[in-house]
Protein backbone atom coordinates (compact mmCIF):
# COMPACT_ATOMS: atom_id res chain seq x y z
CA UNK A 1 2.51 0.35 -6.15
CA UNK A 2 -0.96 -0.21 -4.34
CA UNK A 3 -3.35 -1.68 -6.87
CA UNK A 4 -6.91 -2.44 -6.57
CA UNK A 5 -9.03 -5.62 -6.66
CA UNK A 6 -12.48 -6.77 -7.66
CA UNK A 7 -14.01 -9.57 -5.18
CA UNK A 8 -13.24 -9.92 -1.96
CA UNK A 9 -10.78 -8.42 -0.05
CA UNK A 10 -8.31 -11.51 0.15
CA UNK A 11 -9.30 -14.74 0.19
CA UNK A 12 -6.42 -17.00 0.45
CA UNK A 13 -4.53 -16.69 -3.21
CA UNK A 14 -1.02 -16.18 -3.32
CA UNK A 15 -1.17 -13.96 -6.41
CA UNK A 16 -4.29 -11.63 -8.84
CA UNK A 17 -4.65 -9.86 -11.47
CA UNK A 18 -5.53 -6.06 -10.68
CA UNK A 19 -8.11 -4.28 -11.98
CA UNK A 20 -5.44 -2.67 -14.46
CA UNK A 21 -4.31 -5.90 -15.20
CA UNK A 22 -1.35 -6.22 -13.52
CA UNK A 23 -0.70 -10.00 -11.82
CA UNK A 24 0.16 -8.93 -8.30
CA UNK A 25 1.37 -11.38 -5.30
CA UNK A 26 -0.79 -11.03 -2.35
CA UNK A 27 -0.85 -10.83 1.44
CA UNK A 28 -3.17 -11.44 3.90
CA UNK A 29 -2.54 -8.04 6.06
CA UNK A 30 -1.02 -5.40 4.46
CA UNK A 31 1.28 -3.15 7.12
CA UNK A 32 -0.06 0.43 7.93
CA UNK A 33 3.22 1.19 6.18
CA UNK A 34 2.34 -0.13 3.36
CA UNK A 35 -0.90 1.65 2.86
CA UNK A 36 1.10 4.96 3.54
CA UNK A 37 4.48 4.47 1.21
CA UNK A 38 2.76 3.00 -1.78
CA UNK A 39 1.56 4.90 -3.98
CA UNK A 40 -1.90 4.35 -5.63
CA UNK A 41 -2.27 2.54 -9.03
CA UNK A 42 -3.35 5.49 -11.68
CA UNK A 43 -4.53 2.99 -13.59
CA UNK A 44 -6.23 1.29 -11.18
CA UNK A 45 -8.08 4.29 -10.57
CA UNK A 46 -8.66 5.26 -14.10
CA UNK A 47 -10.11 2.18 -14.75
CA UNK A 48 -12.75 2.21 -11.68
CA UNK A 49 -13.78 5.72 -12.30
CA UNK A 50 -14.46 5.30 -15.20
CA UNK A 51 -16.55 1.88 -14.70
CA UNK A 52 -18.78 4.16 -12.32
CA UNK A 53 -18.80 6.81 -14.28
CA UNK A 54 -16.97 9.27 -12.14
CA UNK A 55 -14.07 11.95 -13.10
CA UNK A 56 -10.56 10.98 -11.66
């Protein structure tokens, strides 16, 4: 699952807590295969659509 941050994009932290509130490990560069084979956080989304006040 690819979840989303607040902040910067990584700054060092072995782990974070997601915008959905998931605690999530971290690394520094994520693989182009990564980005492709996980699939976005739906609640991650949710959650940032709705803080700008955009539809899903």
């Amino acid at each position: 699952m690819r979840h989303a941050f607040r902040g910067p994009r990584w700054n060092g932290q072995p782990e974070d807590t997601s915008v959905c509130g998931t605690r999530t490990g971290m690394v520094a560069e994520p693989s182009e295969e990564d980005w492709v084979r996980a699939p976005s956080c739906a609640a991650c989304n949710t959650a940032l659509h709705a803080a700008r006040g955009t539809e899903v």
